[in-house]
C-alpha atoms as a PDB file:
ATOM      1  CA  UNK A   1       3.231  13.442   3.658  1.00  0.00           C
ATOM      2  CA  UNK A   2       6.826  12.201   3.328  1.00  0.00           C
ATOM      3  CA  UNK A   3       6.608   9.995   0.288  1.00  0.00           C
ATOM      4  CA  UNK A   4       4.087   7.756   2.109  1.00  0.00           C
ATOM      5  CA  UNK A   5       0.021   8.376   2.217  1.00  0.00           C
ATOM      6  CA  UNK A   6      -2.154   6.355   4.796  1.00  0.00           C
ATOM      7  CA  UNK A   7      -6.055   6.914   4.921  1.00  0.00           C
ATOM      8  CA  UNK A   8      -7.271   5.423   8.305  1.00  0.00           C
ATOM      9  CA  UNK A   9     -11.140   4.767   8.421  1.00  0.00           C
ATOM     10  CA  UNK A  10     -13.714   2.992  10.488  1.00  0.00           C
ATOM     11  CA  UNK A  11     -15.372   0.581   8.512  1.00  0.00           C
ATOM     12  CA  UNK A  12     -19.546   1.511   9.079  1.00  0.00           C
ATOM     13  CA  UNK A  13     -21.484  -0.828  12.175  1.00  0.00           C
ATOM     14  CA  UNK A  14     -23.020  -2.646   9.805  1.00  0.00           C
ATOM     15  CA  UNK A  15     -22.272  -4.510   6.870  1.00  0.00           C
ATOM     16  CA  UNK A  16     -21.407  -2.955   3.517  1.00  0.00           C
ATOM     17  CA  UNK A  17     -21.073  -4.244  -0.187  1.00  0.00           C
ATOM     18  CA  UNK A  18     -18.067  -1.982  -1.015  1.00  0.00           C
ATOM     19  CA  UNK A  19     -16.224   1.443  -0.527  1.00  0.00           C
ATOM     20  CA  UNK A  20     -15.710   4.179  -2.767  1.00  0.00           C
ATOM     21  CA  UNK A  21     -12.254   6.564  -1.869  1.00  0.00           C
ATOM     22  CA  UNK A  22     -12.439   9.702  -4.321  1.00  0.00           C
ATOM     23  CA  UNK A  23      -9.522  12.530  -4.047  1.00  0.00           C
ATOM     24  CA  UNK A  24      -9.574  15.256  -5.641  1.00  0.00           C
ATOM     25  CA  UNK A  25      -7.218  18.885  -6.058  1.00  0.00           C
ATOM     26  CA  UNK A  26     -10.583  21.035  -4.632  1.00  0.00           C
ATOM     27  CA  UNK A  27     -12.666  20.117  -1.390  1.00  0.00           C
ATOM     28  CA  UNK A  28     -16.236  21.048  -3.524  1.00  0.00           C
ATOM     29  CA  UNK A  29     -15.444  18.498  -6.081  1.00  0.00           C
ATOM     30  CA  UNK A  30     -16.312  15.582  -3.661  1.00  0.00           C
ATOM     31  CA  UNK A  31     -19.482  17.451  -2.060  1.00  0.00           C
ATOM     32  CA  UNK A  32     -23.325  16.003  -2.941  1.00  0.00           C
ATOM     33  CA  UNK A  33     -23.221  14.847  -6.652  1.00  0.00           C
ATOM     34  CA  UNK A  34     -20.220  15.855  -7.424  1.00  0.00           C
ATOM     35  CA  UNK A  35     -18.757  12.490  -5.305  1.00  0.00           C
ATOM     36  CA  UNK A  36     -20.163  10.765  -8.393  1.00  0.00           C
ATOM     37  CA  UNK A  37     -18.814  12.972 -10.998  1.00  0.00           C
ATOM     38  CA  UNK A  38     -15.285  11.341 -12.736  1.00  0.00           C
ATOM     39  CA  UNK A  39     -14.962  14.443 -14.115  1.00  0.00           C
ATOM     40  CA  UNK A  40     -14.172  16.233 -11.396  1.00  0.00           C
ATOM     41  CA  UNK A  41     -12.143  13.843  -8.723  1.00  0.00           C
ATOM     42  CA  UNK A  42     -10.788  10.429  -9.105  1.00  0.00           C
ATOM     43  CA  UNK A  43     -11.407   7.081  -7.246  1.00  0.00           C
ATOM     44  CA  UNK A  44      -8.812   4.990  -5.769  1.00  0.00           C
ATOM     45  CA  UNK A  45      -8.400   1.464  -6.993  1.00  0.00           C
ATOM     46  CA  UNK A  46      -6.448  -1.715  -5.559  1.00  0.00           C
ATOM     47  CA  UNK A  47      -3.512  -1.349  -7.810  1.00  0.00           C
ATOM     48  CA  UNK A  48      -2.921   2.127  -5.787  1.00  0.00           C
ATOM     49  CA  UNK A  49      -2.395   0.696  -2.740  1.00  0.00           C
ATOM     50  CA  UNK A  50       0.829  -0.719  -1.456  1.00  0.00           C
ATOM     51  CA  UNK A  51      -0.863  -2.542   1.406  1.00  0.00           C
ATOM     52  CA  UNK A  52      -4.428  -2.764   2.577  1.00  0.00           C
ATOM     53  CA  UNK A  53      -7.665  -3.575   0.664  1.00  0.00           C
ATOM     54  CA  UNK A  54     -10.427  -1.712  -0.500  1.00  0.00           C
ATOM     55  CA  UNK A  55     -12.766  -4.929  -0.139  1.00  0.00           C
ATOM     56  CA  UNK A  56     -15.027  -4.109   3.167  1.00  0.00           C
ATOM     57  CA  UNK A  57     -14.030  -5.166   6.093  1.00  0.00           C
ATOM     58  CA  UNK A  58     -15.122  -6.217   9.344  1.00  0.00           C
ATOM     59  CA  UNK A  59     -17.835  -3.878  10.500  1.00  0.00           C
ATOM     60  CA  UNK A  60     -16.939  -1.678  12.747  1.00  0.00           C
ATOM     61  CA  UNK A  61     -13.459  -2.129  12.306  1.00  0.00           C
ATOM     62  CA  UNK A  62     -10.268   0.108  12.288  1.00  0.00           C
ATOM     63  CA  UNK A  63      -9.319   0.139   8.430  1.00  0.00           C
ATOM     64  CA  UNK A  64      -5.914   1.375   7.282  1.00  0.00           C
ATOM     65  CA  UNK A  65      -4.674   1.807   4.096  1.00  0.00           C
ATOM     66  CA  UNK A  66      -1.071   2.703   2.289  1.00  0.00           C
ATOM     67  CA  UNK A  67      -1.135   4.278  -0.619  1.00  0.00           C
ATOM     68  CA  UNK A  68       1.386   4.844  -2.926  1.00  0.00           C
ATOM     69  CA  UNK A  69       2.067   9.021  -3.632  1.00  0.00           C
ATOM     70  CA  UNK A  70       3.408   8.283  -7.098  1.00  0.00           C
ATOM     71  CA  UNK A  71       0.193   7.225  -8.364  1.00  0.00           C
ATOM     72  CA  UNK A  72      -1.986   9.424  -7.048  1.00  0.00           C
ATOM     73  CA  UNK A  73      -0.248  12.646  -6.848  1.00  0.00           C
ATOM     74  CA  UNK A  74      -0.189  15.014  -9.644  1.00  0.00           C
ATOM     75  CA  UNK A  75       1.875  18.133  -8.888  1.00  0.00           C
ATOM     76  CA  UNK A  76      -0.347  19.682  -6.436  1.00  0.00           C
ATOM     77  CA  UNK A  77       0.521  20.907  -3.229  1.00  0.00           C
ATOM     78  CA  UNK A  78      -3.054  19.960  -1.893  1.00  0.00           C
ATOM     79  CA  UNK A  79      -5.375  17.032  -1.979  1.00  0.00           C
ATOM     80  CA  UNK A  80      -8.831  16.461  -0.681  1.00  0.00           C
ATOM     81  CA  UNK A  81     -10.343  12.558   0.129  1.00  0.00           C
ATOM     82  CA  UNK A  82     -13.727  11.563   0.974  1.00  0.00           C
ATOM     83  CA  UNK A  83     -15.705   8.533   0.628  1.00  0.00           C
ATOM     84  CA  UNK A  84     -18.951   6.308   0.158  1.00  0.00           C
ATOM     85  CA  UNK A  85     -19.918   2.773   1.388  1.00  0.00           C
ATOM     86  CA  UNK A  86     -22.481   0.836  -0.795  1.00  0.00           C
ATOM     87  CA  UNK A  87     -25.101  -1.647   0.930  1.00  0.00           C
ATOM     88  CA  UNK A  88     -26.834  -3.889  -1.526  1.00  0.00           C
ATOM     89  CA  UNK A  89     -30.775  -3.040   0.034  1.00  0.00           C
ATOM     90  CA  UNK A  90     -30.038   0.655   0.286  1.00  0.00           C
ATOM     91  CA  UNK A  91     -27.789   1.908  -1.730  1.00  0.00           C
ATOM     92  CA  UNK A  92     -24.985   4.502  -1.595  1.00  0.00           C
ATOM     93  CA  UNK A  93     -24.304   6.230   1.752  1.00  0.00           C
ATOM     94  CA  UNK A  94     -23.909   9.871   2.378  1.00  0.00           C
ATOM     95  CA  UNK A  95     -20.308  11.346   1.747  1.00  0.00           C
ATOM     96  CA  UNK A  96     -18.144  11.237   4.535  1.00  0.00           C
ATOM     97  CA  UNK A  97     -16.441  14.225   6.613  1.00  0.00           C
ATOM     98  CA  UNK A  98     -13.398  15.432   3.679  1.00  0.00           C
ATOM     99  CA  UNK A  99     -10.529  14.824   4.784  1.00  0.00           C
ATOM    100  CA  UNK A 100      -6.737  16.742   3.249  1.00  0.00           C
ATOM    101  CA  UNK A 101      -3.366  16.397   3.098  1.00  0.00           C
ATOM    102  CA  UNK A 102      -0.462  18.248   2.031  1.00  0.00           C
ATOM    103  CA  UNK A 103       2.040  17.004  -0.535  1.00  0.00           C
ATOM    104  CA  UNK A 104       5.925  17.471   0.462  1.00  0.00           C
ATOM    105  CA  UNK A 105       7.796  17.885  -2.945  1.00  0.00           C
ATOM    106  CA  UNK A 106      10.617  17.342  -1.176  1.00  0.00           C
ATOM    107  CA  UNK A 107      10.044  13.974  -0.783  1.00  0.00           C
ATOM    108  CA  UNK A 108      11.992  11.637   1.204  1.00  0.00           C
ATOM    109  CA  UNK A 109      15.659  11.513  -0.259  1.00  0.00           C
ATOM    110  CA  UNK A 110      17.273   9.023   2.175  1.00  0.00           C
ATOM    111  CA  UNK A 111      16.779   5.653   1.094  1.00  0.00           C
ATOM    112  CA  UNK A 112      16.541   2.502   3.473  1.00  0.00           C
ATOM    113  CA  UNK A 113      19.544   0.953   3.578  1.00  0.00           C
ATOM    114  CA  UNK A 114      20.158  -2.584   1.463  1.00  0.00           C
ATOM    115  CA  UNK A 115      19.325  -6.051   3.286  1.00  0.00           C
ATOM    116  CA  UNK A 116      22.631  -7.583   3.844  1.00  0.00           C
ATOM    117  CA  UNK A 117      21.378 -10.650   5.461  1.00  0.00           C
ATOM    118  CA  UNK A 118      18.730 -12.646   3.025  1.00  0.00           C
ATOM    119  CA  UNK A 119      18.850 -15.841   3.610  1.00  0.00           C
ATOM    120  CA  UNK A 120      16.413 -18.576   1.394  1.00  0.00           C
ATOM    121  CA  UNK A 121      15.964 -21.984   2.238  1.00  0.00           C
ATOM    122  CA  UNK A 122      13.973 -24.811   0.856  1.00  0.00           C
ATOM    123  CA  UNK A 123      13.822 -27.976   3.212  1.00  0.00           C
ATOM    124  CA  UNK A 124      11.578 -30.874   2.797  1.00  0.00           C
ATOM    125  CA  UNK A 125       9.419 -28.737   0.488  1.00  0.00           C
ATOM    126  CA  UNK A 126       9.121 -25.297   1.921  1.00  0.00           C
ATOM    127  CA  UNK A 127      10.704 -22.765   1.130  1.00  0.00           C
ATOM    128  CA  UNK A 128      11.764 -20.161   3.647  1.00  0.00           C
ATOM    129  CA  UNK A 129      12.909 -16.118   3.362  1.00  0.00           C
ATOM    130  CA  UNK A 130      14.664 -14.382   6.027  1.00  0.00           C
ATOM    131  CA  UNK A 131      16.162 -11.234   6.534  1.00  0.00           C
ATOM    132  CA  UNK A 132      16.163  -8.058   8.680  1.00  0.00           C
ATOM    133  CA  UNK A 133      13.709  -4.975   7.276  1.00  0.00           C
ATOM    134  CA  UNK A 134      16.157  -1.581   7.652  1.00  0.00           C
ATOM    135  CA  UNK A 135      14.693   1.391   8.986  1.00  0.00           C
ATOM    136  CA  UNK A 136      13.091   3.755   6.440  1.00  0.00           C
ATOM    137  CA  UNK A 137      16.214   5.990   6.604  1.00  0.00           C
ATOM    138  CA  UNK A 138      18.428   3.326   7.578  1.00  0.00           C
ATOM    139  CA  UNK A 139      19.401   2.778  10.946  1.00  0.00           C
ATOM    140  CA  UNK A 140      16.431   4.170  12.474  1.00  0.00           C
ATOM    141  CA  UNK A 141      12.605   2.541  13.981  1.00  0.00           C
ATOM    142  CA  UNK A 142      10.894   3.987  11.096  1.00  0.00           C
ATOM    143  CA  UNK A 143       8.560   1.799   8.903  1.00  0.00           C
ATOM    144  CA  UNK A 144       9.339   1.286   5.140  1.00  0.00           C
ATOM    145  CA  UNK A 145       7.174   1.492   2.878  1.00  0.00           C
ATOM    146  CA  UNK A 146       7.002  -1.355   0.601  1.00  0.00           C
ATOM    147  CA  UNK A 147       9.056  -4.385   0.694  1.00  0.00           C
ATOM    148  CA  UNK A 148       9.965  -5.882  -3.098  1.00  0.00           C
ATOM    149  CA  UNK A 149      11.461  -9.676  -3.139  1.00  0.00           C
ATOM    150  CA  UNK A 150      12.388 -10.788  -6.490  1.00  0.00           C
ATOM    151  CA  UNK A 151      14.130 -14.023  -7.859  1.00  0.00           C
ATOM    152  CA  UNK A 152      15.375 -15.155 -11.330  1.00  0.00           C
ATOM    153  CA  UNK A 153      17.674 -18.151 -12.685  1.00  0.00           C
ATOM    154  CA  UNK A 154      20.768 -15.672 -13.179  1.00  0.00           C
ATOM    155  CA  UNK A 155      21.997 -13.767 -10.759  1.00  0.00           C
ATOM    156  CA  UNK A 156      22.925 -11.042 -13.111  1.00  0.00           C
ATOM    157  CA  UNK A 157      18.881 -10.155 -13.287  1.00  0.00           C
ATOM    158  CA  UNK A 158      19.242  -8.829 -10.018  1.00  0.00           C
ATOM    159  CA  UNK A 159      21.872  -6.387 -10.123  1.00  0.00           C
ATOM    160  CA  UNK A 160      20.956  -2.615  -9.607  1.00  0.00           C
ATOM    161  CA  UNK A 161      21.070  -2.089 -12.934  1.00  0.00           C
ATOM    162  CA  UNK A 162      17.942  -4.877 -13.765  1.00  0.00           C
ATOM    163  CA  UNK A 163      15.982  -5.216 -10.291  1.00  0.00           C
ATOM    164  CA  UNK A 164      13.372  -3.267 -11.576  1.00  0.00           C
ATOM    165  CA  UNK A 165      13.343  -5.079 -14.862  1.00  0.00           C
ATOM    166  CA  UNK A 166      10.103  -7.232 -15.140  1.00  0.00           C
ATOM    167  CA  UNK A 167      11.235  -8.844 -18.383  1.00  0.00           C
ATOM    168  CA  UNK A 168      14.383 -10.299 -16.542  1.00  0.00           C
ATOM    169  CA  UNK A 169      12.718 -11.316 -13.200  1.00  0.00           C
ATOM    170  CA  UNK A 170       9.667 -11.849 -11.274  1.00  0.00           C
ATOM    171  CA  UNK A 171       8.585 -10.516  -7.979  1.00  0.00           C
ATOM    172  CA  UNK A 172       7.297 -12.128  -5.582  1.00  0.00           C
ATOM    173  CA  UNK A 173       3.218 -10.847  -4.562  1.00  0.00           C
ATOM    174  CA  UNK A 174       1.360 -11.567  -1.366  1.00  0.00           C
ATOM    175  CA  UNK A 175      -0.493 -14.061  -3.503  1.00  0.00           C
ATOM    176  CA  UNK A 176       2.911 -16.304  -3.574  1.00  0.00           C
ATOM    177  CA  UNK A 177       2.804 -16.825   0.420  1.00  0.00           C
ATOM    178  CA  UNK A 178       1.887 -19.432   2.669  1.00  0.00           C
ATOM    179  CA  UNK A 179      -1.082 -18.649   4.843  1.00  0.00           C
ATOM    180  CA  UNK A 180      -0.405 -16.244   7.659  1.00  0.00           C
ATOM    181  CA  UNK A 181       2.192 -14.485   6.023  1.00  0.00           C
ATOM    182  CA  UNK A 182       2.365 -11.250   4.520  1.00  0.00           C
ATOM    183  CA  UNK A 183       4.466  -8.403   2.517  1.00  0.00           C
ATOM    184  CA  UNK A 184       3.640  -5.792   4.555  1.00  0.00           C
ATOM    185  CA  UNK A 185       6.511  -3.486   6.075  1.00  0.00           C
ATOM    186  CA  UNK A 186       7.068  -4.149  10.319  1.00  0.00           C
ATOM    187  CA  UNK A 187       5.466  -1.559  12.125  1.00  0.00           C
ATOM    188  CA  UNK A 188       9.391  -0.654  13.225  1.00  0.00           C
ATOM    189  CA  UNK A 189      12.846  -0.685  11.467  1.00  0.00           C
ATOM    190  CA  UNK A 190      15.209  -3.145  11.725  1.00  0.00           C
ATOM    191  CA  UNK A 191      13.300  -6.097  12.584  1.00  0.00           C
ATOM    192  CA  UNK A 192      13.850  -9.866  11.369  1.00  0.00           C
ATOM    193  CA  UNK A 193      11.328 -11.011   9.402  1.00  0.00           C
ATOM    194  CA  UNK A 194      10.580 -14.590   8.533  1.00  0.00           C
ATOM    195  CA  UNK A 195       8.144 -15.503   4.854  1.00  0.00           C
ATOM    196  CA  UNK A 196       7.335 -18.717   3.662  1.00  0.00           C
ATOM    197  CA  UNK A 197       6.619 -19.116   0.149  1.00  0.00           C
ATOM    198  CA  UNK A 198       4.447 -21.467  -1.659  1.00  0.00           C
ATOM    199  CA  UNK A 199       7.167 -23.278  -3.900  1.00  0.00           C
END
């Protein structure tokens, strides 16, 4: 893991009322009735995710999901994932195979480089973001992980300093685009991407 967690799936054959994703610092703490146990492991929620959702999806499908490490992670070198679908006739199914993955502290200390090319228009009502995605570590194909648009009346609310700062600006969610269009990351660095925003 290099400051980005993705749990690939296939959704079950048939249809399916909703998934449960626990994780958990031992393997045994997501086996039989433990799965169901909060005591003992955790279950991801949709607020945990930077892309993906943990509504069902087509079945039979290939399902994959980012997650973001910050929210999940606890210190632990080591973490363990399994899961459950629900159907509304039968009830839960049986845990899945366990799956792990190993935390690197080290973490991932080259940041994308800064978008030097955003460009927003707004002509005969829609309104219109461009700019090129950088690379994960700057220049090269790798994927980011998250991309984070915000806007404000002063400019000054989106220095460095108060980007981050929810009280001085908003950010722009998938919620805010027109059909078709989406916040997630290119598959590949350094590729122009084009949003249109409901004004």
């Amino acid at each position: 893991m290099h400051n980005r967690l993705t749990i690939k799936f296939t959704a079950p054959s048939t249809a399916v009322a909703r998934f449960a994703i626990k994780y958990s610092e031992a393997a045994e703490n997501l086996m039989g009735i433990n799965f169901s146990d909060d005591t003992l492991n955790e279950e991801l929620e949709q607020g945990d995710l930077t892309t993906g959702e943990l509504t069902p999806s087509t079945p039979g499908s290939n399902v994959t999901l980012h997650v973001d490490p910050f929210k999940v992670f606890e210190g632990e070198s080591q973490y363990f994932f399994a899961m459950k679908s629900e159907n509304d006739e039968s009830g839960w199914s049986e845990v899945s195979n366990i799956a792990n993955v190993t935390v690197d502290h080290a973490g991932d200390n080259t940041p994308p480089l800064g978008v030097s090319d955003l460009s927003v228009t707004y002509v005969n009502g829609e309104l219109t973001v461009t700019f090129t995605c950088p690379g994960d570590d700057g220049v090269g194909e790798d994927p980011v992980a998250k991309i984070s648009i915000r806007y404000s009346v002063d400019k000054n609310n989106l220095n460095a300093e108060n980007f981050h700062n929810d009280n001085l600006n908003d950010e722009i969610s998938s919620e805010d685009l027109m059909p078709n269009y989406d916040l997630t990351p290119p598959l590949k660095g350094n590729t122009f991407v084009t949003l249109k925003i409901n004004p």
